[in-house]
Protein backbone atom coordinates (compact mmCIF):
# COMPACT_ATOMS: atom_id res chain seq x y z
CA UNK A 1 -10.74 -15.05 27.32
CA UNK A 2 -13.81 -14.68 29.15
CA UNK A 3 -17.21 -12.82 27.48
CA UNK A 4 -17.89 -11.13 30.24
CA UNK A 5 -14.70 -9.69 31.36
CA UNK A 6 -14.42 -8.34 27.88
CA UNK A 7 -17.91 -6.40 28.23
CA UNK A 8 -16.55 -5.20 31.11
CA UNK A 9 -13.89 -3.66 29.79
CA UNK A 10 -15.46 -2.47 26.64
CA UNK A 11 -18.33 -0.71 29.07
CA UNK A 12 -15.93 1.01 31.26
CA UNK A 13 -14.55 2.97 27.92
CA UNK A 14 -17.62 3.52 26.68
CA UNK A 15 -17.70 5.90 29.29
CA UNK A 16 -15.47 7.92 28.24
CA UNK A 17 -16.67 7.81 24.34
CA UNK A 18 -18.85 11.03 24.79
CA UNK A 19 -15.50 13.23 25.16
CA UNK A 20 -14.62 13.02 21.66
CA UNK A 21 -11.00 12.99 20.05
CA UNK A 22 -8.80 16.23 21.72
CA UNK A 23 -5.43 16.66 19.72
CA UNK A 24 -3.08 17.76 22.44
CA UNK A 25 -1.07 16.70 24.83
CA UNK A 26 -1.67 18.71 27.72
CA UNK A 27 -4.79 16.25 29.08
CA UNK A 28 -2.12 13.52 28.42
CA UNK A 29 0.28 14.93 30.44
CA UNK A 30 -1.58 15.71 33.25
CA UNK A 31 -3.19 12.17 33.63
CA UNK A 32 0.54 10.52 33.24
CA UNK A 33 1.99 12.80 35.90
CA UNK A 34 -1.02 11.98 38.55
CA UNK A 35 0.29 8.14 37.55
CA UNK A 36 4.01 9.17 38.30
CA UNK A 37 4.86 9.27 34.71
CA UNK A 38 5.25 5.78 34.10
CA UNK A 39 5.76 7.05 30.42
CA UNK A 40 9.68 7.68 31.60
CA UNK A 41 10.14 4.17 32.15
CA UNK A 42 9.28 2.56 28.52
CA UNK A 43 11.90 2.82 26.00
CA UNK A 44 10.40 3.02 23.32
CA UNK A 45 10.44 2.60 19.46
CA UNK A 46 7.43 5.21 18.00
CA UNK A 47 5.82 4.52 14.56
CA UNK A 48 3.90 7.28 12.29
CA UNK A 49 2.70 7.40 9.06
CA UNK A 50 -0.32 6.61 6.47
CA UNK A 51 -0.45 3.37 6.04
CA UNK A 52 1.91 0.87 7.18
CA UNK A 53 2.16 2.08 10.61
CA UNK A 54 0.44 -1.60 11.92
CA UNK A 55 2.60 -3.98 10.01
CA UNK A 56 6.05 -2.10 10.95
CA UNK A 57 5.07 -2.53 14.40
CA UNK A 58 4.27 -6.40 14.10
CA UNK A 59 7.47 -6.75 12.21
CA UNK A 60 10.04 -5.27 14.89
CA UNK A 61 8.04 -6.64 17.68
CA UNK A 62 8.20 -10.48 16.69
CA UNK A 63 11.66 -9.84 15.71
CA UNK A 64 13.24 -8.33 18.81
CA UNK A 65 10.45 -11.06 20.58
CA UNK A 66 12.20 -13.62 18.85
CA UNK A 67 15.67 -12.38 20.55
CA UNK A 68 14.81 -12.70 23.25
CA UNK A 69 13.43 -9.67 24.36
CA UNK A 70 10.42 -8.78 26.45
CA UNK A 71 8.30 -6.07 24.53
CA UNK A 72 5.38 -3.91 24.76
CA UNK A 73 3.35 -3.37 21.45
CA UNK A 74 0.68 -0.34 21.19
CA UNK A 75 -1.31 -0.29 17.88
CA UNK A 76 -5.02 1.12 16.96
CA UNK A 77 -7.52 0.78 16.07
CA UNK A 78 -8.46 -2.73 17.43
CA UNK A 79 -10.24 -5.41 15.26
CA UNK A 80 -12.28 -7.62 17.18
CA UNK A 81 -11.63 -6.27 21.44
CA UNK A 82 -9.56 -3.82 23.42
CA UNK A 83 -7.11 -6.32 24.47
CA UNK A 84 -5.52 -6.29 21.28
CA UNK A 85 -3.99 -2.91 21.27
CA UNK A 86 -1.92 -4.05 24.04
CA UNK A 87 0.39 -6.36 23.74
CA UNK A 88 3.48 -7.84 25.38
CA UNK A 89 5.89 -10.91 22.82
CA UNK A 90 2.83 -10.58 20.34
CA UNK A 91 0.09 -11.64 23.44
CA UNK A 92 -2.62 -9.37 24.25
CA UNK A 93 -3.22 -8.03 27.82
CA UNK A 94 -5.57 -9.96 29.72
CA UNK A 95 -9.15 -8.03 29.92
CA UNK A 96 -8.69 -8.58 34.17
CA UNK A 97 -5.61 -7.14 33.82
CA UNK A 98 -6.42 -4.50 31.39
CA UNK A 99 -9.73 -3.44 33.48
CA UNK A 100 -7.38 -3.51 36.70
CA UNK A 101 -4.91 -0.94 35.11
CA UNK A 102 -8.03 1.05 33.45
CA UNK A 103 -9.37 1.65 37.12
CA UNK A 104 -5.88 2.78 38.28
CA UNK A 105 -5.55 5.38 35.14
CA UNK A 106 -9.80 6.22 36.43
CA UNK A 107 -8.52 6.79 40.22
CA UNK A 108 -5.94 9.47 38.91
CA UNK A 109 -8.66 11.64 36.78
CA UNK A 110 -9.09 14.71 38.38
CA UNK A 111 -13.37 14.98 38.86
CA UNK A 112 -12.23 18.97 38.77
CA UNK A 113 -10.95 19.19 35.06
CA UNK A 114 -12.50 17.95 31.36
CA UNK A 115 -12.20 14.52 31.53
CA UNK A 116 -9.07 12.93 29.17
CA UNK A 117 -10.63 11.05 26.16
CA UNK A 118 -11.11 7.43 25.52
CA UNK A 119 -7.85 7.17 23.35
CA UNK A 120 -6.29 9.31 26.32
CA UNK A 121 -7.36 7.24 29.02
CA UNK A 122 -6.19 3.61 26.98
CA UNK A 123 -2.76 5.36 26.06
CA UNK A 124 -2.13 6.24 29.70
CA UNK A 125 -2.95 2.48 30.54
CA UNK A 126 -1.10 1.24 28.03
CA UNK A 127 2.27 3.36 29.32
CA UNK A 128 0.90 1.85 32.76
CA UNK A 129 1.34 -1.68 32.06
CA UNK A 130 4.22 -1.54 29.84
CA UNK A 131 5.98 0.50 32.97
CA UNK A 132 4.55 -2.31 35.24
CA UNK A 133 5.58 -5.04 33.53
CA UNK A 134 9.34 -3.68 33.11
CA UNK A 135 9.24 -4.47 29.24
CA UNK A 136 12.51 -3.99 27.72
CA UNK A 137 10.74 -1.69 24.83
CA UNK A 138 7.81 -1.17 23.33
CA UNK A 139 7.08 -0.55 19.47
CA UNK A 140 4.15 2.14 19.94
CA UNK A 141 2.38 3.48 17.06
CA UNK A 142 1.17 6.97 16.38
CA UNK A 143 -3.38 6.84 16.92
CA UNK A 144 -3.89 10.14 14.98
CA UNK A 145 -0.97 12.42 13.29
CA UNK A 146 1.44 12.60 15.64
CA UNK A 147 2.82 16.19 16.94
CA UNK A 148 -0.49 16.47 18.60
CA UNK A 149 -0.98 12.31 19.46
CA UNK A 150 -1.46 11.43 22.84
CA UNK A 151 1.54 9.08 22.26
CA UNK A 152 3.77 11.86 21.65
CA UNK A 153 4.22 12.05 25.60
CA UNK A 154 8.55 10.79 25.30
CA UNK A 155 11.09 12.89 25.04
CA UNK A 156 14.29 10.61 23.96
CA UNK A 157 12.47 7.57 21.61
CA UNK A 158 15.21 4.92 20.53
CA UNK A 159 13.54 5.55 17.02
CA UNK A 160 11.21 7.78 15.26
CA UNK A 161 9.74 6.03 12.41
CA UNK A 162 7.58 7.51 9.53
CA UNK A 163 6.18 5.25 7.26
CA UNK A 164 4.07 6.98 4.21
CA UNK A 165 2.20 10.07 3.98
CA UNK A 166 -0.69 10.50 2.01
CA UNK A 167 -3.76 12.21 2.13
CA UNK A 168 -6.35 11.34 5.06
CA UNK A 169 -7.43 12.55 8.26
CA UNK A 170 -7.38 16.10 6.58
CA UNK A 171 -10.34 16.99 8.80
CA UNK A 172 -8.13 17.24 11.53
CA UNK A 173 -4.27 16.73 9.85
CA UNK A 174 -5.29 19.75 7.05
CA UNK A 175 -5.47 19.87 3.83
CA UNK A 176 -2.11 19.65 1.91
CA UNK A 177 0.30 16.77 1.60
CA UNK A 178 2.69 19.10 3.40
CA UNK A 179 0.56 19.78 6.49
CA UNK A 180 -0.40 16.60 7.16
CA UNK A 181 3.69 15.84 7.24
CA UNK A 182 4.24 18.28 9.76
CA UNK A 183 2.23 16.79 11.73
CA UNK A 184 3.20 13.31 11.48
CA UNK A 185 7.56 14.65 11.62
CA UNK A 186 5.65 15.90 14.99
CA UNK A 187 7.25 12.62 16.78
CA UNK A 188 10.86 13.78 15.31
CA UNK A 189 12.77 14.65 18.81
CA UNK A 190 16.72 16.36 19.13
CA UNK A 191 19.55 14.06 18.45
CA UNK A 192 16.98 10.93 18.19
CA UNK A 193 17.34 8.78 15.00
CA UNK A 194 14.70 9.30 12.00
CA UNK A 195 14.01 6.25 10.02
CA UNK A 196 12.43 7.39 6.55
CA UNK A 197 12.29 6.14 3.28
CA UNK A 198 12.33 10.04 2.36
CA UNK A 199 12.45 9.03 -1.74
CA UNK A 200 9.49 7.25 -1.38
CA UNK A 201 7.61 10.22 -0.28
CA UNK A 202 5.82 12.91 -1.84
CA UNK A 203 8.08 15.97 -2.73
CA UNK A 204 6.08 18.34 -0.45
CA UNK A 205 6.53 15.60 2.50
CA UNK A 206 10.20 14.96 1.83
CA UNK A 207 10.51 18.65 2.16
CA UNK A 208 8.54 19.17 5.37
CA UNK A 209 10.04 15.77 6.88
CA UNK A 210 14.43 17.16 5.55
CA UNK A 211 13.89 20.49 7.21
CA UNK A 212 12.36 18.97 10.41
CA UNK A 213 15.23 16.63 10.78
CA UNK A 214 17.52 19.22 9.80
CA UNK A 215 15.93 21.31 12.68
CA UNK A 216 16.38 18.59 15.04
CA UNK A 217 19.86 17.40 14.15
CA UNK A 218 18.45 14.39 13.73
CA UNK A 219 20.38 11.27 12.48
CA UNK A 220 18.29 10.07 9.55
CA UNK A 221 18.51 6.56 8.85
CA UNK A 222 17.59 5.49 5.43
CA UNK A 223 16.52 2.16 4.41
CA UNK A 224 18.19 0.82 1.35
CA UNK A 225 16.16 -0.66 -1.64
CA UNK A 226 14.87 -4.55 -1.02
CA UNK A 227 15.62 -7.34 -4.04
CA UNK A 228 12.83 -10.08 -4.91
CA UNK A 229 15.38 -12.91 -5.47
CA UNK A 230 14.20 -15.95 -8.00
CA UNK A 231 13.33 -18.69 -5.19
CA UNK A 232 10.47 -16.53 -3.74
CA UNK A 233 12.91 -14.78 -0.58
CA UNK A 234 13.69 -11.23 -0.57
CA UNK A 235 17.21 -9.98 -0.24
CA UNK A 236 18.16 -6.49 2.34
CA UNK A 237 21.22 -6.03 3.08
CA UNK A 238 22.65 -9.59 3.28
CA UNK A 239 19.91 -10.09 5.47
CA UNK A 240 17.32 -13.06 2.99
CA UNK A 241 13.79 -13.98 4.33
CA UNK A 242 10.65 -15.36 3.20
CA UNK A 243 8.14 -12.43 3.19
CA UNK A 244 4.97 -13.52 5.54
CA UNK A 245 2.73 -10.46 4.81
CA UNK A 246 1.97 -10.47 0.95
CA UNK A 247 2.09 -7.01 -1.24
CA UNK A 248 5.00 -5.02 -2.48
CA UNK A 249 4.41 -2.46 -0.23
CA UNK A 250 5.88 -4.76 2.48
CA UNK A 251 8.94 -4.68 0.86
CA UNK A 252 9.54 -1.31 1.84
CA UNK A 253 7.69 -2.15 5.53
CA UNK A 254 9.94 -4.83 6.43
CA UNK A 255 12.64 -2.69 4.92
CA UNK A 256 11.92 0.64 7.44
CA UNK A 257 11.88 -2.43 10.27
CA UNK A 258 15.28 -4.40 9.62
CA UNK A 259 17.17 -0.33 9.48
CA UNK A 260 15.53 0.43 12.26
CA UNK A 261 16.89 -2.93 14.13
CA UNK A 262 20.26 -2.51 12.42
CA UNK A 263 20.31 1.00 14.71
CA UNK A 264 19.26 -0.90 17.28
CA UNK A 265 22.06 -3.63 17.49
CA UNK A 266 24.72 -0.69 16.28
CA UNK A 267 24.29 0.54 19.56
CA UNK A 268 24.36 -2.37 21.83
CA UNK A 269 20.59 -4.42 21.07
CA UNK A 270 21.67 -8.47 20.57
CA UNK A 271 20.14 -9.30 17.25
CA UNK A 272 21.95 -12.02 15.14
CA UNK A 273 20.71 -12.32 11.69
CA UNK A 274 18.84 -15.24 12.72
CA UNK A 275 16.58 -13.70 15.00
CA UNK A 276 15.93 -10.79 12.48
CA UNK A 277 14.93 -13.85 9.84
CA UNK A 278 13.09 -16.04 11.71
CA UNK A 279 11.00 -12.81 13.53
CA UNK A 280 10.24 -11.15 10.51
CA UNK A 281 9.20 -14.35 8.98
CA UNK A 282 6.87 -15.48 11.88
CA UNK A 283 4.79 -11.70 11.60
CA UNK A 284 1.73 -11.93 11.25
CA UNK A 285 -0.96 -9.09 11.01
CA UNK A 286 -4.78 -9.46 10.62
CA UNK A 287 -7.12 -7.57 8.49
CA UNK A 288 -4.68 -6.76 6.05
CA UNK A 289 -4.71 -8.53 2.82
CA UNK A 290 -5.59 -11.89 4.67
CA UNK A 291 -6.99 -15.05 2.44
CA UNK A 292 -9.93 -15.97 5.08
CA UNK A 293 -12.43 -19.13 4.82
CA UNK A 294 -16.18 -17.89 4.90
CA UNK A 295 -18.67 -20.54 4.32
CA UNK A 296 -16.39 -22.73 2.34
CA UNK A 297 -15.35 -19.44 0.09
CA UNK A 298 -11.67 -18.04 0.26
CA UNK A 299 -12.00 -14.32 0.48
CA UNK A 300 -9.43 -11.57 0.51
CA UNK A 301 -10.10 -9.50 3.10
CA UNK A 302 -8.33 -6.15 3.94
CA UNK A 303 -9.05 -2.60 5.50
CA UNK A 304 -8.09 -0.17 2.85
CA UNK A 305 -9.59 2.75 4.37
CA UNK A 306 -8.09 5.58 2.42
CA UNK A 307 -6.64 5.92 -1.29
CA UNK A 308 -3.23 5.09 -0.55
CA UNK A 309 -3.97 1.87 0.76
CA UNK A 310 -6.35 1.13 -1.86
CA UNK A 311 -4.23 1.28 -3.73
CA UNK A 312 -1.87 -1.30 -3.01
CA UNK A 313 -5.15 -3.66 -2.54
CA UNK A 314 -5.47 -3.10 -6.19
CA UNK A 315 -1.87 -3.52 -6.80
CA UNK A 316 -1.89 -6.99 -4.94
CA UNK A 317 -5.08 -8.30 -6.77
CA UNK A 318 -3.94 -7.37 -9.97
CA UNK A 319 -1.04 -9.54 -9.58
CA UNK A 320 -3.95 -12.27 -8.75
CA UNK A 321 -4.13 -12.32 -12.86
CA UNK A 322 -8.37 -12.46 -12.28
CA UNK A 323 -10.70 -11.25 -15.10
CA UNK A 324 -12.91 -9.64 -12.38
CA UNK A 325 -13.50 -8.99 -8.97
CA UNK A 326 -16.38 -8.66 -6.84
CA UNK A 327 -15.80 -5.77 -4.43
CA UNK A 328 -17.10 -5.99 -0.61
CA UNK A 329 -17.32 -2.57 0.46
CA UNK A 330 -18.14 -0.54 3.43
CA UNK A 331 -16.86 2.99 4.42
CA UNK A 332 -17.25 5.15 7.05
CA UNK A 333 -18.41 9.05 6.26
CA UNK A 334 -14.89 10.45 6.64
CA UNK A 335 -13.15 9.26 4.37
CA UNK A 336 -12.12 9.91 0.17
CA UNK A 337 -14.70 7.70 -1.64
CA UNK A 338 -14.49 8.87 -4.84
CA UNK A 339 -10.24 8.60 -4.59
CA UNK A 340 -10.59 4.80 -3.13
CA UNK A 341 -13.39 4.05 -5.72
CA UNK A 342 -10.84 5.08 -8.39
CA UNK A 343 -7.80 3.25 -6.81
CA UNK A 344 -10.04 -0.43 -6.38
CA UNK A 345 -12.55 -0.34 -9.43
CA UNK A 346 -11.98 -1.34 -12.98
CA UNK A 347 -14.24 -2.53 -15.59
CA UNK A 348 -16.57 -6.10 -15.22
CA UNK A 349 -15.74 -5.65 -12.13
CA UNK A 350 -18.57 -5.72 -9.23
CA UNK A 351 -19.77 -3.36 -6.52
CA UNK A 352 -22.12 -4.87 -3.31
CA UNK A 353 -22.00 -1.77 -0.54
CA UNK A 354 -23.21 -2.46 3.47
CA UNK A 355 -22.86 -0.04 6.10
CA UNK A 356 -20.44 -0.27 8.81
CA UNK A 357 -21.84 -0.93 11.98
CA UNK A 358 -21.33 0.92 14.90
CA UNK A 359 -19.61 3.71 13.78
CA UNK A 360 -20.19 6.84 11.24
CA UNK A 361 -20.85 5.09 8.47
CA UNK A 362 -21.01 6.35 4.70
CA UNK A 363 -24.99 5.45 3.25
CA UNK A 364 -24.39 2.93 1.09
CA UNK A 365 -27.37 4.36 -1.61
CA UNK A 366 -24.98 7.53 -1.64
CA UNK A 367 -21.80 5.06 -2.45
CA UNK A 368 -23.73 3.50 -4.98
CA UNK A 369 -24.41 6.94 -7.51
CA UNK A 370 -21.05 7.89 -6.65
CA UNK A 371 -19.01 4.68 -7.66
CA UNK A 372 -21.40 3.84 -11.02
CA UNK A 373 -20.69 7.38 -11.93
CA UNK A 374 -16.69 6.48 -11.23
CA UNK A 375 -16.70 3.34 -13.17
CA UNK A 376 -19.92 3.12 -15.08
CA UNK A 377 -18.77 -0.19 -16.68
CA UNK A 378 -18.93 -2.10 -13.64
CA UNK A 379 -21.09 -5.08 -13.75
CA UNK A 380 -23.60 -4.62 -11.27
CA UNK A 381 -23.47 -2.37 -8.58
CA UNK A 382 -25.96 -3.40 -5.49
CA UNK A 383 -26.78 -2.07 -2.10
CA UNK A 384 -27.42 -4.51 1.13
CA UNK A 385 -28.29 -4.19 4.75
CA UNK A 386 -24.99 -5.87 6.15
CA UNK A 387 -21.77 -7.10 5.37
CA UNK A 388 -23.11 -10.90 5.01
CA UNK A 389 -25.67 -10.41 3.20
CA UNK A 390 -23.27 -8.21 0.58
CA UNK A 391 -21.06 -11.59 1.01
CA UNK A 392 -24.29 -13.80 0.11
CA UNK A 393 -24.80 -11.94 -3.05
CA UNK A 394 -21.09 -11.93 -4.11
CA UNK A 395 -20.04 -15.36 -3.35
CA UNK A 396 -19.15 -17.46 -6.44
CA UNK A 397 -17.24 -14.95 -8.41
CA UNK A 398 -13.89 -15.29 -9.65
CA UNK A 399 -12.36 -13.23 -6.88
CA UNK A 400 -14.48 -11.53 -3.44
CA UNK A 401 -12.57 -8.78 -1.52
CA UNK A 402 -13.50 -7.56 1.53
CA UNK A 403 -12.54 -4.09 2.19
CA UNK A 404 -12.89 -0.22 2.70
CA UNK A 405 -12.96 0.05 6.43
CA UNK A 406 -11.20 -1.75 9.86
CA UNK A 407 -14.07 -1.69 11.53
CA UNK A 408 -15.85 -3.19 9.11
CA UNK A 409 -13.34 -6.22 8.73
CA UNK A 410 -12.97 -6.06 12.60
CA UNK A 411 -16.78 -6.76 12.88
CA UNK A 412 -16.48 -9.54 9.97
CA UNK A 413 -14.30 -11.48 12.27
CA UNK A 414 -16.07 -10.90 15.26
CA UNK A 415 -18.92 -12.34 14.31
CA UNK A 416 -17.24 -15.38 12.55
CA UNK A 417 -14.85 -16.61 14.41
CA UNK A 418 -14.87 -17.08 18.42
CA UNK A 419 -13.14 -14.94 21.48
CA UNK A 420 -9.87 -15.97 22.09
């Protein structure tokens, strides 16, 4: 993949950076009819939720890839380049091709009206290309909430998928558990199939989520419960595979993806158990609780960027059985640091805080009197100008976790390893 054709790329939305974030669809709309609604012509599987939202995607898209399917995956934000938020059987878009479709979505702005945003503008390429390239579905997942998300442009989805719900985004979402579920059940359409693991969910959630199906008439499909069997596989359904993501929250990832693929062949998809095995073993998904080799040091690095998913970082490391663990961190200003602070930090453990480049970061001095005020018992708590130098100071403890933000991991590896 060429430098330069990347720059390119990144440059042309750049441009449209300055117009902010716009929940609604109506900019959306407009765009994708002046492109002949190539939205109409991708069947398409559409994930929402908290967390999990990335890794449900990967799953059904190497599976149904694996059967022989051609298919369009959407997922934000990206780690290292654009290119990776569009994909087609797990590859990303070429930038030439990518900048080619980015021009044709540019040629159908109207110079009269507010121009659409940058997550507008890559959606409506994204339903481009898919359209284009006559994939048989794509897995698209939900940017921000969902009622309002300029994804939320379909009328009959072959699934509607909700993963989690927690508290984040509440800047924009609101402030309750329960408003931030209506707008995430905003993907739910008539008669379409629901596939939530509704006793997994906060009350006020399952509420909001059983009335809007109820609403809708739609068919909810419930995943059942996942067994860890004693030679390392996991058991759903008769279905056994090797789990290729680590965490226990996975269980109940891969879980949501297997019902929703069991809908899927109910009504006419070909996929054999074998297919379902081997794809879902064969997943893989970066920046999320990935063992990663920097300077000879294996380091666990993963985004965790609200408390939810902090959480199950913590969950994972604790079953790491290590005495301590020094903590990586970078956050951006948005978020709940004294909730992720309190999900990750325990006692001899250790603190090193960097800023996140390039975006609206949280000041790491501010971090600092927050978390020793959290967890006073933490072994040192230090502040440094950049994520290596945090790195520098933290290598050769038992355990070093890089976390708290994706950019922050997506700049990691993009300075560490080379373009693909």
């Amino acid at each position: 993949m060429a430098t330069q054709d990347i720059l390119e790329v990144e440059q042309f939305l750049q441009g449209f950076e300055l117009f902010g974030v716009n929940l609604g669809l109506e900019a959306s709309l407009t765009l994708l009819a002046a492109l002949n609604n190539p939205q109409h012509r991708v069947p398409i599987v559409h994930v929402a939720g908290s967390n999990g939202k990335g890794s449900v995607c990967a799953y059904l898209s190497s599976v149904l890839t694996e059967a022989g399917y051609k298919v369009g995956r959407y997922t934000s934000p990206h780690l290292i380049h654009w290119c990776e938020r569009i994909c087609i059987n797990g590859q990303p878009i070429a930038p030439d091709d990518l900048y080619r479709v980015l021009l044709k979505v540019q040629s159908a702005i109207d110079p009269e009206q507010p121009s659409p945003t940058q997550f507008e503008v890559i959606t409506a390429a994204m339903w481009l290309y898919f359209a284009d390239q006559e994939v048989d579905v794509a897995i698209v997942e939900v940017g921000l909430g969902g009622r309002l998300d300029a994804t939320n442009v379909v009328d009959r989805p072959l699934a509607s998928i909700i993963t989690s719900i927690s508290r984040e985004h509440w800047q924009r979402l609101g402030n309750t558990i329960a408003q931030i579920t209506t707008e995430k059940a905003g993907i739910l359409k008539p008669n379409c199939p629901a596939v939530v693991a509704l006793s997994t969910l906060p009350q006020d959630a399952q509420t909001v989520i059983h009335q809007r199906i109820e609403a809708l008439a739609c068919p909810l499909i419930s995943p059942l419960s996942s067994e860890r069997l004693s030679n390392g596989q996991i058991q759903y359904d008769g279905i056994q595979y090797r789990p290729p993501l680590p965490g226990e929250a996975q269980m109940q990832n891969v879980g949501l993806a297997i019902a929703t693929l069991f809908h899927l062949r109910k009504t006419g998809w070909n996929l054999p158990d074998d297919s379902i095995v081997n794809g879902i073993e064969k997943t893989t998904w970066a920046g999320r609780l990935q063992w990663y080799k920097w300077q000879q040091t294996e380091i666990l690095i993963d985004g965790a960027h609200n408390s939810a998913s902090a959480k199950v970082l913590r969950d994972y490391v604790n079953t790491l059985n290590v005495s301590s663990v020094r903590w990586v961190m970078g956050m951006l200003s948005t978020k709940d640091h004294a909730d992720i602070f309190k999900a990750l930090l325990n006692p001899r453990d250790s603190l090193y805080l960097v800023p996140v480049p390039g975006h609206s970061s949280a000041d790491p001095n501010s971090l600092a009197t927050l978390a020793t005020a959290i967890c006073p018992e933490l072994i040192e708590c230090q502040v440094h100008k950049d994520v290596f130098a945090g790195l520098a100071a933290a290598t050769g403890g038992e355990l070093v976790v890089l976390c708290g933000s994706l950019y922050l991991i997506g700049d990691f590896l993009a300075k560490t390893q080379p373009l693909c």
